[in-house]
N, C-alpha and C. Protein backbone atom coordinates (compact mmCIF):
# COMPACT_ATOMS: atom_id res chain seq x y z
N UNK A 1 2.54 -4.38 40.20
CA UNK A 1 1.99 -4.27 38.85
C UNK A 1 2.35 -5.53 38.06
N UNK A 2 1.29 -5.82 37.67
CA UNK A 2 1.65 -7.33 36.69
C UNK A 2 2.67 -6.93 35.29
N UNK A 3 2.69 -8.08 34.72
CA UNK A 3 3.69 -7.80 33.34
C UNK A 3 2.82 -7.17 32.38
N UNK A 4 1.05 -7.67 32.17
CA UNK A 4 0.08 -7.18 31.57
C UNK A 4 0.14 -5.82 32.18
N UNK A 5 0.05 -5.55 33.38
CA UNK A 5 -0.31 -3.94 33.75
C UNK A 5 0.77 -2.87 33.01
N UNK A 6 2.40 -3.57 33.35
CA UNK A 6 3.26 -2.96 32.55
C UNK A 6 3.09 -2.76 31.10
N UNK A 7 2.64 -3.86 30.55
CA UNK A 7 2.99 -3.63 28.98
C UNK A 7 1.53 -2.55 28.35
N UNK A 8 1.02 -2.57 29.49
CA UNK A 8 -0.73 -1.98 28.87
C UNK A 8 0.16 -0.36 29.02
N UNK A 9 0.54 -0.72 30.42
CA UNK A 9 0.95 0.99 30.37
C UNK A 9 1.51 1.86 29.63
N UNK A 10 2.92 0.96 29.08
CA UNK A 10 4.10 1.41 28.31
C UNK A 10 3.21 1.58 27.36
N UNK A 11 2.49 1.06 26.65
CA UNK A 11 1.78 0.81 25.66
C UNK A 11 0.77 2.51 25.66
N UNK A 12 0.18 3.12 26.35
CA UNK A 12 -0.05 4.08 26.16
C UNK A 12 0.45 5.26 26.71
N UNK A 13 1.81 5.22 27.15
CA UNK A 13 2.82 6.40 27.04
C UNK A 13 3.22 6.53 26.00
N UNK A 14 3.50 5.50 25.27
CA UNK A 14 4.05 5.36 23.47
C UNK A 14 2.88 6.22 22.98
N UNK A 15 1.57 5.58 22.83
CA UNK A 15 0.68 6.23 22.22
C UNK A 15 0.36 7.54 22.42
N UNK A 16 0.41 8.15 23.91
CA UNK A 16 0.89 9.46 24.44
C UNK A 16 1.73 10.26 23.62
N UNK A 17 2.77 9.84 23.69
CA UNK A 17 4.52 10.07 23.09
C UNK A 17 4.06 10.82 21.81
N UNK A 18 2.93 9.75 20.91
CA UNK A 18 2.97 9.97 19.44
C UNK A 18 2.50 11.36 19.16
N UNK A 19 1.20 11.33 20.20
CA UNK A 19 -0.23 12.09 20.50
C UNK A 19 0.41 13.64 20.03
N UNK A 20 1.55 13.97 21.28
CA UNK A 20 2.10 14.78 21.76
C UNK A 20 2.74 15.47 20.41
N UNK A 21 4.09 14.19 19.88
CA UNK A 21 4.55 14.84 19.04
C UNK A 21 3.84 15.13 17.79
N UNK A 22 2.62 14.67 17.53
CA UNK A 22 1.95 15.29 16.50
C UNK A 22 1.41 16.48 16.29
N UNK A 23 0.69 17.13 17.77
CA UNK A 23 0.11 18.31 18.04
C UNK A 23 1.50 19.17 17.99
N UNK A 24 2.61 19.07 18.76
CA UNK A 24 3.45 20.03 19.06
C UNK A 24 5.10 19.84 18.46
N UNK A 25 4.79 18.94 18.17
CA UNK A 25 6.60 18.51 17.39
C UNK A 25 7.67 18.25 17.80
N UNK A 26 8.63 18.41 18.09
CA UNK A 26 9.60 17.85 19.08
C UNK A 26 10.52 18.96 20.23
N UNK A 27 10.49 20.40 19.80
CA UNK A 27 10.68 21.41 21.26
C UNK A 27 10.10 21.31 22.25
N UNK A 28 9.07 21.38 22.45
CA UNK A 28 8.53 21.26 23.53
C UNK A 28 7.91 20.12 24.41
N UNK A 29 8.78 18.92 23.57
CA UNK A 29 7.93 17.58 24.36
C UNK A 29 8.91 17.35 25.45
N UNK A 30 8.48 17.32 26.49
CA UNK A 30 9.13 16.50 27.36
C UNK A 30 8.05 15.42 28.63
N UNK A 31 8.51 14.95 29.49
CA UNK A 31 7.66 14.03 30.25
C UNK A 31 6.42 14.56 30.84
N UNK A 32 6.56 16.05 30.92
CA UNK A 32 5.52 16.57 31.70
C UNK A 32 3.81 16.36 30.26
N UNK A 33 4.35 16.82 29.32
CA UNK A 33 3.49 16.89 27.90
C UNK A 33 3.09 15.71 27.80
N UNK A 34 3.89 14.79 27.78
CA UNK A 34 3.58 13.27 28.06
C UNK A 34 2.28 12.30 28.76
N UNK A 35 3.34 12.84 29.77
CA UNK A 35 1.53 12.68 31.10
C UNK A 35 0.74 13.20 30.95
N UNK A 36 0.76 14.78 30.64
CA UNK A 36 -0.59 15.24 30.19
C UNK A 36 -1.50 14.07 28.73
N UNK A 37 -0.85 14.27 28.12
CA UNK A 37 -1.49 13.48 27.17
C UNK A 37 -2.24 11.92 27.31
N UNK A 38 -1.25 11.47 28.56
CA UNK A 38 -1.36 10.22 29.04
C UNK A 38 -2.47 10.03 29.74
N UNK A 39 -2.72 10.95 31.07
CA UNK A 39 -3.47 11.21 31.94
C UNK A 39 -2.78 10.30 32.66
N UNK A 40 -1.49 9.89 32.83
CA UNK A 40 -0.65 9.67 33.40
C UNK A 40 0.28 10.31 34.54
N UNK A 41 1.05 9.97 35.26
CA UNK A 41 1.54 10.91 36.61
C UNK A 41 3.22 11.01 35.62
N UNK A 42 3.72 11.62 35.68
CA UNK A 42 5.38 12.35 35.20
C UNK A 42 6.02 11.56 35.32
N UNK A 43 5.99 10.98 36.95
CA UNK A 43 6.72 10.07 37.80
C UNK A 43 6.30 8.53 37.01
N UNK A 44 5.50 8.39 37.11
CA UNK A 44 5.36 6.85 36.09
C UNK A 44 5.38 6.40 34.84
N UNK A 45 5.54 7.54 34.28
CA UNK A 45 5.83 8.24 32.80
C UNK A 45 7.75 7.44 32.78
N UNK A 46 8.33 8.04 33.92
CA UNK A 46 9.73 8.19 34.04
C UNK A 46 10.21 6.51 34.31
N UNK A 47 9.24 5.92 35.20
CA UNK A 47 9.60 4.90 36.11
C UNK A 47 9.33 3.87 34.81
N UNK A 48 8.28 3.84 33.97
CA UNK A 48 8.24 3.00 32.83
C UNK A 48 9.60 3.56 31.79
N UNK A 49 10.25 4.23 31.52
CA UNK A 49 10.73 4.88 30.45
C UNK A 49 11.69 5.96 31.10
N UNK A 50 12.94 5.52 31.60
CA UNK A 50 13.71 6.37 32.48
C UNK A 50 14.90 6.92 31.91
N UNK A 51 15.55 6.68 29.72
CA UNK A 51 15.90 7.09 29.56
C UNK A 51 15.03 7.15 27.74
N UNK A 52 15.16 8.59 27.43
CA UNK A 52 14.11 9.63 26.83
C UNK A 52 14.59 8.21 25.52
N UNK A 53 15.81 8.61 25.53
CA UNK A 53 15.94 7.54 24.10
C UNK A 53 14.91 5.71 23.61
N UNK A 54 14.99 5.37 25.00
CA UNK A 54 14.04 4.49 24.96
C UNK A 54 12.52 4.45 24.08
N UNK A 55 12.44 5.18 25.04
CA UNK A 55 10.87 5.76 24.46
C UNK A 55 10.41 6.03 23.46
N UNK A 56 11.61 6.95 22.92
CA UNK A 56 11.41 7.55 21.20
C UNK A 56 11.70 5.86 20.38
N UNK A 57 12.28 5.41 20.83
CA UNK A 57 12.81 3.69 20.19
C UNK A 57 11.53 3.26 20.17
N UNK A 58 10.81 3.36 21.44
CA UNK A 58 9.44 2.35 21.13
C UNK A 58 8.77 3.21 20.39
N UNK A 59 8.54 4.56 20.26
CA UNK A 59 7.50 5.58 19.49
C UNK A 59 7.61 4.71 17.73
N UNK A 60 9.06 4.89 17.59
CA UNK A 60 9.57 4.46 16.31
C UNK A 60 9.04 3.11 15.77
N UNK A 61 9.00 2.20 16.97
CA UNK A 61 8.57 0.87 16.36
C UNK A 61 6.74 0.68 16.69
N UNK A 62 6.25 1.50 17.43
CA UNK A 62 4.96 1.85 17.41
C UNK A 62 4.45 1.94 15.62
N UNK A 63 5.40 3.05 15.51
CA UNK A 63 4.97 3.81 13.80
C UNK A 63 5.07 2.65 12.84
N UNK A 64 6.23 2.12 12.98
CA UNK A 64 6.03 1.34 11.82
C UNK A 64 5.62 -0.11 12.23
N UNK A 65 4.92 -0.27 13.21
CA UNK A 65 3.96 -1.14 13.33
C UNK A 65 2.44 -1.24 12.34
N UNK A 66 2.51 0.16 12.74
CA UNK A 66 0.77 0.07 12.28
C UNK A 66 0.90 0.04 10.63
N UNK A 67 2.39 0.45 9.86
CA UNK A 67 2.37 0.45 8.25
C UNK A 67 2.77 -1.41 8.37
N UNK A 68 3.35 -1.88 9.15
CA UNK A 68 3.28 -3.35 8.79
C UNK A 68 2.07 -4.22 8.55
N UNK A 69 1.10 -3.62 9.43
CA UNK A 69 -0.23 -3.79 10.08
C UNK A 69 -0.79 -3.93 9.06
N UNK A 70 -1.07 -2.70 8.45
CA UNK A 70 -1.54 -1.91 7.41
C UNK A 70 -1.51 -3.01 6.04
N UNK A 71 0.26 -2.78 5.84
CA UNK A 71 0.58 -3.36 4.83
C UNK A 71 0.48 -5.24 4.53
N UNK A 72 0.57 -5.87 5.58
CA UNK A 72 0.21 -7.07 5.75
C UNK A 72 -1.52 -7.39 4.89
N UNK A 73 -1.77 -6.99 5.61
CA UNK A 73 -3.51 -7.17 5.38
C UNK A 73 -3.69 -6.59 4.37
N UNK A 74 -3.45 -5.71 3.09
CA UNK A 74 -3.74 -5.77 1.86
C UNK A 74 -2.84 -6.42 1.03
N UNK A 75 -1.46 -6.97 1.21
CA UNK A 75 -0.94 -7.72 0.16
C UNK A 75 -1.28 -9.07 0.45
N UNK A 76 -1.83 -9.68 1.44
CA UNK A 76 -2.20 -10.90 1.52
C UNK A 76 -3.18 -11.22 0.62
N UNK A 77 -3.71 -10.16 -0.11
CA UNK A 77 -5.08 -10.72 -1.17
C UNK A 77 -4.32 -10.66 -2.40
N UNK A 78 -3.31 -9.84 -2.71
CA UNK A 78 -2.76 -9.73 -4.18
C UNK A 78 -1.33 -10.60 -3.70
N UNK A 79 -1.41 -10.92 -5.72
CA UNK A 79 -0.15 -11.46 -5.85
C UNK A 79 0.98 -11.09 -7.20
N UNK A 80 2.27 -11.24 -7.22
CA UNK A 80 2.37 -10.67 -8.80
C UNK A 80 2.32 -9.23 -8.98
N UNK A 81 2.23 -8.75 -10.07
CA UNK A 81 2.96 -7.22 -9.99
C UNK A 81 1.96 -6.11 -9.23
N UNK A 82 0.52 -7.02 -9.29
CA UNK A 82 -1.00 -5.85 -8.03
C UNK A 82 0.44 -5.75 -6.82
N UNK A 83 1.13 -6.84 -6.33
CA UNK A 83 1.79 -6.09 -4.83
C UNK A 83 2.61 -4.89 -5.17
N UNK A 84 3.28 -4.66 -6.33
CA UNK A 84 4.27 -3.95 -6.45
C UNK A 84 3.02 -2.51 -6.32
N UNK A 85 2.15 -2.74 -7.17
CA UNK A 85 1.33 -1.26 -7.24
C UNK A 85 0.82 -1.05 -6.18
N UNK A 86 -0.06 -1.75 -5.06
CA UNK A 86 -0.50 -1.75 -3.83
C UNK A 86 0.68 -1.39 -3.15
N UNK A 87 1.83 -1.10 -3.05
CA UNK A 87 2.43 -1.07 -2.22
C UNK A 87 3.00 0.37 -2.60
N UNK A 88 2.98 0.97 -3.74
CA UNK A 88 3.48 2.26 -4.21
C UNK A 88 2.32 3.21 -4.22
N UNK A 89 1.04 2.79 -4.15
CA UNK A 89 -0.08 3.58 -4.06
C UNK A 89 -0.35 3.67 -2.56
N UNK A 90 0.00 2.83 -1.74
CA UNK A 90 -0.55 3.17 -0.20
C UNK A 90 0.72 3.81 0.37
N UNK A 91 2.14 4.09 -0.68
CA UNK A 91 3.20 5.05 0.51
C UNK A 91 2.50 6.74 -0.27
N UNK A 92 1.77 6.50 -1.30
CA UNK A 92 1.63 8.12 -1.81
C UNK A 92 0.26 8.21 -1.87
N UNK A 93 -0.35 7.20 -0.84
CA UNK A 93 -1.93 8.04 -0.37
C UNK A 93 -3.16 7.64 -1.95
N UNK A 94 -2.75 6.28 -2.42
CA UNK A 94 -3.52 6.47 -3.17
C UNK A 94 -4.18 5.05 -3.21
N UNK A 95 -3.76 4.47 -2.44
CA UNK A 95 -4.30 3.10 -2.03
C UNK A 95 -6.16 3.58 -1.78
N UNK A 96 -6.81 2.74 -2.00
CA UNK A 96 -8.54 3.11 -1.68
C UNK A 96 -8.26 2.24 -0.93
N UNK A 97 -9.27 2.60 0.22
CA UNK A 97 -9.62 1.59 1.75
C UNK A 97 -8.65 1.65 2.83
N UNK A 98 -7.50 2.18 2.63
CA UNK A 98 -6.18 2.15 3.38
C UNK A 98 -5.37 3.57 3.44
N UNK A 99 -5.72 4.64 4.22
CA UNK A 99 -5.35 5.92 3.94
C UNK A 99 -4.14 5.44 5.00
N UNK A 100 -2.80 6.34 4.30
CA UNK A 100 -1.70 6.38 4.76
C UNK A 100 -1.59 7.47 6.48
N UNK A 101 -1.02 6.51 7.43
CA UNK A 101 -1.06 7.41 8.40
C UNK A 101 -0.20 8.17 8.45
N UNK A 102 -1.50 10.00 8.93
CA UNK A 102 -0.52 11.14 8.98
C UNK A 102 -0.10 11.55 10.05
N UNK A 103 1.30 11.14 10.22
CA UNK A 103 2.26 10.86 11.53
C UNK A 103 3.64 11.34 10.66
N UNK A 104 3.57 12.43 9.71
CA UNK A 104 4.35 13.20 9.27
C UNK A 104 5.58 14.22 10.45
N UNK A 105 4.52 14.46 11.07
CA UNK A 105 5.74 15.48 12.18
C UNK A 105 6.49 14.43 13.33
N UNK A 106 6.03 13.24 13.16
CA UNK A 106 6.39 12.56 14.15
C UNK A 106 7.83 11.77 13.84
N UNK A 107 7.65 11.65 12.29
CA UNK A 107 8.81 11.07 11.99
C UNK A 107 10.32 12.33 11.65
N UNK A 108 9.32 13.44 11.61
CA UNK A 108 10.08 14.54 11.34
C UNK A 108 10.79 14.69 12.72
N UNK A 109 10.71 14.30 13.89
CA UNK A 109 11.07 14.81 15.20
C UNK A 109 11.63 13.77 15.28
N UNK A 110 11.66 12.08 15.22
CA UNK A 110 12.00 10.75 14.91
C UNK A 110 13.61 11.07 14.57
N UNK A 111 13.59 12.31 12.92
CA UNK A 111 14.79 12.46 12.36
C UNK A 111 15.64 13.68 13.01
N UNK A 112 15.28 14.34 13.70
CA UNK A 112 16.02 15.13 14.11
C UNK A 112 16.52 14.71 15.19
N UNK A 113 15.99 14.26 16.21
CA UNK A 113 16.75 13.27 17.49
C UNK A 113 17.67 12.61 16.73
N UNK A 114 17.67 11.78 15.64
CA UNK A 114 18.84 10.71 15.14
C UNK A 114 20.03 11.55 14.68
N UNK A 115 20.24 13.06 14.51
CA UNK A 115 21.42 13.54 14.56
C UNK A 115 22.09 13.68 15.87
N UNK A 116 21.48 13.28 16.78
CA UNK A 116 21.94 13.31 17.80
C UNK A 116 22.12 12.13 18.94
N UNK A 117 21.24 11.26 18.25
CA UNK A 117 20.99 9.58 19.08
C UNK A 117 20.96 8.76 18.20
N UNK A 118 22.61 7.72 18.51
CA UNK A 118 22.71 6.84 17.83
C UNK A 118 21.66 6.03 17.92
N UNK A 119 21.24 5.75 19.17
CA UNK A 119 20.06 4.58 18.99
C UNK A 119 18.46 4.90 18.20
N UNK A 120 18.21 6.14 18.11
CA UNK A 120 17.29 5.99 16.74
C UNK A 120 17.86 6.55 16.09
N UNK A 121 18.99 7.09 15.98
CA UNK A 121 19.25 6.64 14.50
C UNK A 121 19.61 5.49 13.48
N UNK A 122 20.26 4.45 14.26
CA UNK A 122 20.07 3.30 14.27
C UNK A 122 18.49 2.39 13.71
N UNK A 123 17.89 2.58 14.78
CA UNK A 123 16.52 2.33 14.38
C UNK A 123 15.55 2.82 13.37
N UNK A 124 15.65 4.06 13.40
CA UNK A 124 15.51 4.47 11.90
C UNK A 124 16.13 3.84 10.38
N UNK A 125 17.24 3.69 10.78
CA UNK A 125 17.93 3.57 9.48
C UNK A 125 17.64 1.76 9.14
N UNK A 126 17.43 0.91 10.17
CA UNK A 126 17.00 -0.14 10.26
C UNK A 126 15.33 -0.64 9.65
N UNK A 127 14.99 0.61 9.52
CA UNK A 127 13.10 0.59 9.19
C UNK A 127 13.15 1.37 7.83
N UNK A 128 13.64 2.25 7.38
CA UNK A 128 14.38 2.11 6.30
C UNK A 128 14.90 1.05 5.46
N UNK A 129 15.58 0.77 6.17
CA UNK A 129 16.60 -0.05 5.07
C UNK A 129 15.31 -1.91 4.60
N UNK A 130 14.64 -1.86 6.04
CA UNK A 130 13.74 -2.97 5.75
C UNK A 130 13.20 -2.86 4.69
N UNK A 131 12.30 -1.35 4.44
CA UNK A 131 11.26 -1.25 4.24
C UNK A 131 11.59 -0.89 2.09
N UNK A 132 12.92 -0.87 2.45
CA UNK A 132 13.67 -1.10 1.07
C UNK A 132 14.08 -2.38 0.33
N UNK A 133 14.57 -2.83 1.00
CA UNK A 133 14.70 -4.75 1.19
C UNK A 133 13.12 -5.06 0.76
N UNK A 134 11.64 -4.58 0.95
CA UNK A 134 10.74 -5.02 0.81
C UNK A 134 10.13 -4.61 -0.40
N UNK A 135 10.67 -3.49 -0.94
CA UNK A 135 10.00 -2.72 -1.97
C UNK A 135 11.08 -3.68 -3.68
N UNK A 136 12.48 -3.55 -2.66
CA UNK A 136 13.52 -4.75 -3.60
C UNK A 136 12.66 -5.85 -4.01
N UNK A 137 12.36 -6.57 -3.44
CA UNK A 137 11.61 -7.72 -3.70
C UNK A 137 10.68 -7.82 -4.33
N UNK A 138 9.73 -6.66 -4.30
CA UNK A 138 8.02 -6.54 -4.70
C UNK A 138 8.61 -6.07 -6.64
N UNK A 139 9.44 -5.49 -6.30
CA UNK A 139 9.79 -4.48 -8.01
C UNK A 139 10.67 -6.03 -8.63
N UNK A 140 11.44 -7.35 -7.84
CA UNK A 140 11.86 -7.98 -8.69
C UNK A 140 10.90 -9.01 -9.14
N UNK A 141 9.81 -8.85 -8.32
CA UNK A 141 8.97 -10.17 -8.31
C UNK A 141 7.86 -9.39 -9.63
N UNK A 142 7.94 -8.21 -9.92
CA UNK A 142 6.91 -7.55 -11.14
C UNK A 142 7.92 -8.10 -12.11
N UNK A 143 9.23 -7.49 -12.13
CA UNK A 143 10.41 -7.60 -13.23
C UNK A 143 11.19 -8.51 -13.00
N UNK A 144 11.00 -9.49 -13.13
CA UNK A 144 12.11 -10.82 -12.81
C UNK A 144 13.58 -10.60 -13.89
N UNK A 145 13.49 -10.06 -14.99
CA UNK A 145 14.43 -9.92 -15.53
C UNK A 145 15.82 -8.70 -15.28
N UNK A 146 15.06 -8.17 -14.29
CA UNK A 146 15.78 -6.76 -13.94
C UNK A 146 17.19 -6.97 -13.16
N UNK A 147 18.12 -7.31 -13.13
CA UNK A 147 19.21 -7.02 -12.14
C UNK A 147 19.12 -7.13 -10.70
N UNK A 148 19.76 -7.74 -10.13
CA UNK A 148 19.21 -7.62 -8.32
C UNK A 148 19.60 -5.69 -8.14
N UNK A 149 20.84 -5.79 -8.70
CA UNK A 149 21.37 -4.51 -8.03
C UNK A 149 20.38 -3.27 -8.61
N UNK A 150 19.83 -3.56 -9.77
CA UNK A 150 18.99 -2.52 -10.33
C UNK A 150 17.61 -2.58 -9.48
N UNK A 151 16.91 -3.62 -8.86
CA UNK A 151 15.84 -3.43 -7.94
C UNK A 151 16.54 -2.48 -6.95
N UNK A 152 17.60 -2.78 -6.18
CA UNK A 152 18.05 -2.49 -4.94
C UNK A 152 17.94 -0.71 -5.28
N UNK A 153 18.56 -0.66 -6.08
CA UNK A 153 19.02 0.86 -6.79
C UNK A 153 17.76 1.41 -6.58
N UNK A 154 16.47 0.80 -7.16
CA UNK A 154 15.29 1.55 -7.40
C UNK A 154 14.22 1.46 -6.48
N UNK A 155 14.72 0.68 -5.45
CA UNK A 155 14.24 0.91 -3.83
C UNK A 155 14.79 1.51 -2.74
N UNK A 156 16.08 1.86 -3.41
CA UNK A 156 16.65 3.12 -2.54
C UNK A 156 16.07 4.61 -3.08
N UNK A 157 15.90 5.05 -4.26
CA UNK A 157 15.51 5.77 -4.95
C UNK A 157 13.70 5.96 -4.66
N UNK A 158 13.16 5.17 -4.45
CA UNK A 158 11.61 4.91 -3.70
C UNK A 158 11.66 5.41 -2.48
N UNK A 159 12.61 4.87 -1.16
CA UNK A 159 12.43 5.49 0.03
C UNK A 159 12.93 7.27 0.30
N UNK A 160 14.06 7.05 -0.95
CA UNK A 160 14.14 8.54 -0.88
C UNK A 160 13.34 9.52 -1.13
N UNK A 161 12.16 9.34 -2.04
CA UNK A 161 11.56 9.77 -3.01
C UNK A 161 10.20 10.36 -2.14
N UNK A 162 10.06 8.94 -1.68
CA UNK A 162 8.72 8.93 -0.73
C UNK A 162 9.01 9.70 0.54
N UNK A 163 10.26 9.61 1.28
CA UNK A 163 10.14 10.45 2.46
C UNK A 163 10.68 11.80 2.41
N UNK A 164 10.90 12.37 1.40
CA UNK A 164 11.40 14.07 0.72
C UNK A 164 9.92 14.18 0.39
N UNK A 165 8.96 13.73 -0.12
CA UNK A 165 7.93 13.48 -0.53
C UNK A 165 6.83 13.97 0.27
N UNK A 166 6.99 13.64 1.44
CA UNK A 166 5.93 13.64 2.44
C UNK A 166 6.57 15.03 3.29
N UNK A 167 7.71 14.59 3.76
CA UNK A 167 8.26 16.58 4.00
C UNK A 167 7.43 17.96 3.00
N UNK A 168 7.50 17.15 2.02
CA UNK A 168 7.24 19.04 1.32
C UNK A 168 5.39 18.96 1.73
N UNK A 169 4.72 17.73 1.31
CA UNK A 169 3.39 17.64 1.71
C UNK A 169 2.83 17.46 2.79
N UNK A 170 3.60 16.58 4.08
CA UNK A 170 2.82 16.47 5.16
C UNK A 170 3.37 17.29 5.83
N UNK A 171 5.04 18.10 6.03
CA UNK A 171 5.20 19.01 6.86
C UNK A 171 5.20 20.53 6.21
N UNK A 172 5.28 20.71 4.61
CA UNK A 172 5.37 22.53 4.46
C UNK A 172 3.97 22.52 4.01
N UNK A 173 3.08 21.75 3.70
CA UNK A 173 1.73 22.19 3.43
C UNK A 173 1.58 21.93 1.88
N UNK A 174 2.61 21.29 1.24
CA UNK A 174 2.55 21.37 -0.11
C UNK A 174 0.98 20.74 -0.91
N UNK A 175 0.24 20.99 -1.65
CA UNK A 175 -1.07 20.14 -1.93
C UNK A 175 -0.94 18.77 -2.01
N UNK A 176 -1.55 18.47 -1.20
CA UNK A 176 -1.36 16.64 -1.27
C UNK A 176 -1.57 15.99 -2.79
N UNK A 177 -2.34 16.87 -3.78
CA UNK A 177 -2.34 16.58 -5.11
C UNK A 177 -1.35 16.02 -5.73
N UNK A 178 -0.30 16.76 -4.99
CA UNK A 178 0.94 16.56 -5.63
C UNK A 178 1.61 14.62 -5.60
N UNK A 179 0.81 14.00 -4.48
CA UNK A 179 0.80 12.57 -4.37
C UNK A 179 0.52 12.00 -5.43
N UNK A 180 -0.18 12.30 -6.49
CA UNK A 180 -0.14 11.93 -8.37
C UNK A 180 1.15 12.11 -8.43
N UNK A 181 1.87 13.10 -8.95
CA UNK A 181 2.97 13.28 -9.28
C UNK A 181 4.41 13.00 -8.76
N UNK A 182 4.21 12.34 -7.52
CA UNK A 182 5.61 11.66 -6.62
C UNK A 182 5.22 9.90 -7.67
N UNK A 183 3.92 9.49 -7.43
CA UNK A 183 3.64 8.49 -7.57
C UNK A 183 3.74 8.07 -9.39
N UNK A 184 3.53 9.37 -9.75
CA UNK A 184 3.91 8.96 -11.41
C UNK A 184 5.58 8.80 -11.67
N UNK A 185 5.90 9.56 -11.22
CA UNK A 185 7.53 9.55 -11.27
C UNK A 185 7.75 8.11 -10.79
N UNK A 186 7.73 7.74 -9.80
CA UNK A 186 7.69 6.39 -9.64
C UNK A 186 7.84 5.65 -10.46
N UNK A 187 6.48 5.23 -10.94
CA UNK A 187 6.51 4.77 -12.50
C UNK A 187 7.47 4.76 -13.44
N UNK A 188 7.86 6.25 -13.59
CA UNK A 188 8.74 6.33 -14.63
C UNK A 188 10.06 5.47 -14.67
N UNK A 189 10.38 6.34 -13.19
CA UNK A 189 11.95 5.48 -12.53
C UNK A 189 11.94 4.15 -13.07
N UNK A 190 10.72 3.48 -12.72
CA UNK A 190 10.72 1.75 -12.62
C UNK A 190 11.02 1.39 -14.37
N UNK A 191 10.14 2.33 -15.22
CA UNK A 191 10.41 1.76 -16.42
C UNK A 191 11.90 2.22 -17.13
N UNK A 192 11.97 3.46 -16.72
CA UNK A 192 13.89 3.70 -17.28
C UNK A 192 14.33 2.98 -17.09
N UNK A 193 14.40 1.54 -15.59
CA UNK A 193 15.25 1.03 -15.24
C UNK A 193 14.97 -0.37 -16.26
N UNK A 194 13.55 -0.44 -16.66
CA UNK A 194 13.45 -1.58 -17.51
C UNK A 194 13.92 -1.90 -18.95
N UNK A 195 13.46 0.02 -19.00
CA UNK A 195 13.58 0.10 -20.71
C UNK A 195 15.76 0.10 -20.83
N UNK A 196 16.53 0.50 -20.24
CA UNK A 196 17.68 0.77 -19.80
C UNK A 196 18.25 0.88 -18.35
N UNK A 197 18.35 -0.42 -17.99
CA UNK A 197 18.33 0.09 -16.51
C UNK A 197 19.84 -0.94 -15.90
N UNK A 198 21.29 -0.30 -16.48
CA UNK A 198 22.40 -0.55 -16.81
C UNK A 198 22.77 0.09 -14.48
N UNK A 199 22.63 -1.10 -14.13
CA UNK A 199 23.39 -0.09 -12.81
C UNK A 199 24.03 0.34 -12.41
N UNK A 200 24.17 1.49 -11.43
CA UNK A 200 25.42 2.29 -11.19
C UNK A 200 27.20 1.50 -11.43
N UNK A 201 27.72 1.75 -11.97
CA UNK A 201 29.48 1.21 -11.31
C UNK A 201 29.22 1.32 -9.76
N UNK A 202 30.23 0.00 -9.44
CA UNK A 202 30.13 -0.74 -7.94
C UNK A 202 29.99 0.53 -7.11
N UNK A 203 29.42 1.05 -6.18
CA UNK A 203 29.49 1.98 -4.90
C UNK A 203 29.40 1.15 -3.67
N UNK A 204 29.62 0.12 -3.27
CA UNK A 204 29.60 -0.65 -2.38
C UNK A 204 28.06 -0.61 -1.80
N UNK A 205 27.66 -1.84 -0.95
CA UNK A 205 26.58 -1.91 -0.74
C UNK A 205 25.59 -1.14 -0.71
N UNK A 206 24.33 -1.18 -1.25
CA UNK A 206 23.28 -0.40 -1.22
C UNK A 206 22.79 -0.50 0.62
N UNK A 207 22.63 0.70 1.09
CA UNK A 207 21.83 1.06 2.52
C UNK A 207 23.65 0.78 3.48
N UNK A 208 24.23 0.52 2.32
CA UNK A 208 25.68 0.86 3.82
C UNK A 208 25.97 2.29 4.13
N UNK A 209 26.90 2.10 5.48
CA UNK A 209 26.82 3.19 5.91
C UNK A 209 28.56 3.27 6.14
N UNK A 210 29.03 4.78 6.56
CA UNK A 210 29.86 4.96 5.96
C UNK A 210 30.88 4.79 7.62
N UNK A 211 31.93 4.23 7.68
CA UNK A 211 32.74 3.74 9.19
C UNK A 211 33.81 5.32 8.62
């Protein structure tokens, strides 16, 4: 098998992987569900991907591929505070032209393996913490006057916001309507922090973790 044959393959066991955990969630996946989905053999399922953690590692960087994807190609046209809003309207589904992918149970199964696997949990917390580092930037580049530590503060407060967010709506059924109202709060947060936005006393680094 060439390096192309390999990477085509791996490439749709991942996509398999996702398939799977979307329909059925994370009890019942294992390699056999896999291949089915794959139209793949168990055995080559295994021979590409021979320990489970792997796999879920690439599932993980699969996912937030396609929001890089995503997200690339509409902030390349805006500049100035349009990125900060383009970028808070496409995590709460309100972006036009760019519907947020619903890969809700996938990250839900993503987080429950990471109580148990350092290595995505690791990776998780790494796509996270980026994807905070990016929202930091977009909220100082609207508010240049704001505090570094007060962006940081209010992009930790964003990823929290947004992925409690999508639990109550993409996994208990909550009305997606409710994506106005994650997304107004938003708003608000950003301007408390403008109109008064004094930051926490030191807690040591924002996105550290605790030894």
């Amino acid at each position: 098998m060439t390096e192309e044959e390999t990477n085509t393959t791996k490439a749709r066991i991942v996509d398999g992987t996702l398939v799977a955990l979307q329909k059925y969630g994370l009890p019942p996946i294992s390699y056999d569900v896999i291949a089915s989905e794959t139209g793949l053999s168990r055995q080559l399922v295994r021979y590409h991907f021979p320990e489970a953690d792997d796999l879920m590692v690439a599932v993980c960087d699969r996912l937030a591929g396609v929001y890089r994807q995503l997200l690339v190609t509409h902030a390349a046209r805006l500049d100035g505070p349009g990125r900060l809003e383009m970028f808070l309207d496409f995590y709460f589904d309100l972006l036009d032209g760019a519907a947020k992918p619903r890969d809700d149970r996938a990250y839900d199964a993503m987080m429950s393996l990471s109580a148990s696997s350092g290595t995505v949990r690791d990776n998780l917390r790494g796509q996270y913490t980026l994807l905070g580092q990016v929202i930091a930037h977009e909220i100082n580049a609207a508010h240049p006057k704001m505090p570094a530590r007060a962006t940081e503060e209010l992009a930790y407060l964003f990823v929290c916001l947004m992925y409690g967010h999508w639990k109550m709506v993409g996994s208990l059924g909550i009305s997606e309507a409710h994506n106005k109202v994650s997304r107004a709060a938003m708003d608000r947060l950003i301007r408390s922090y403008v109109d008064a936005g004094t930051p926490l006393a030191d807690i040591g680094r924002i996105w550290g973790i605790d030894t």
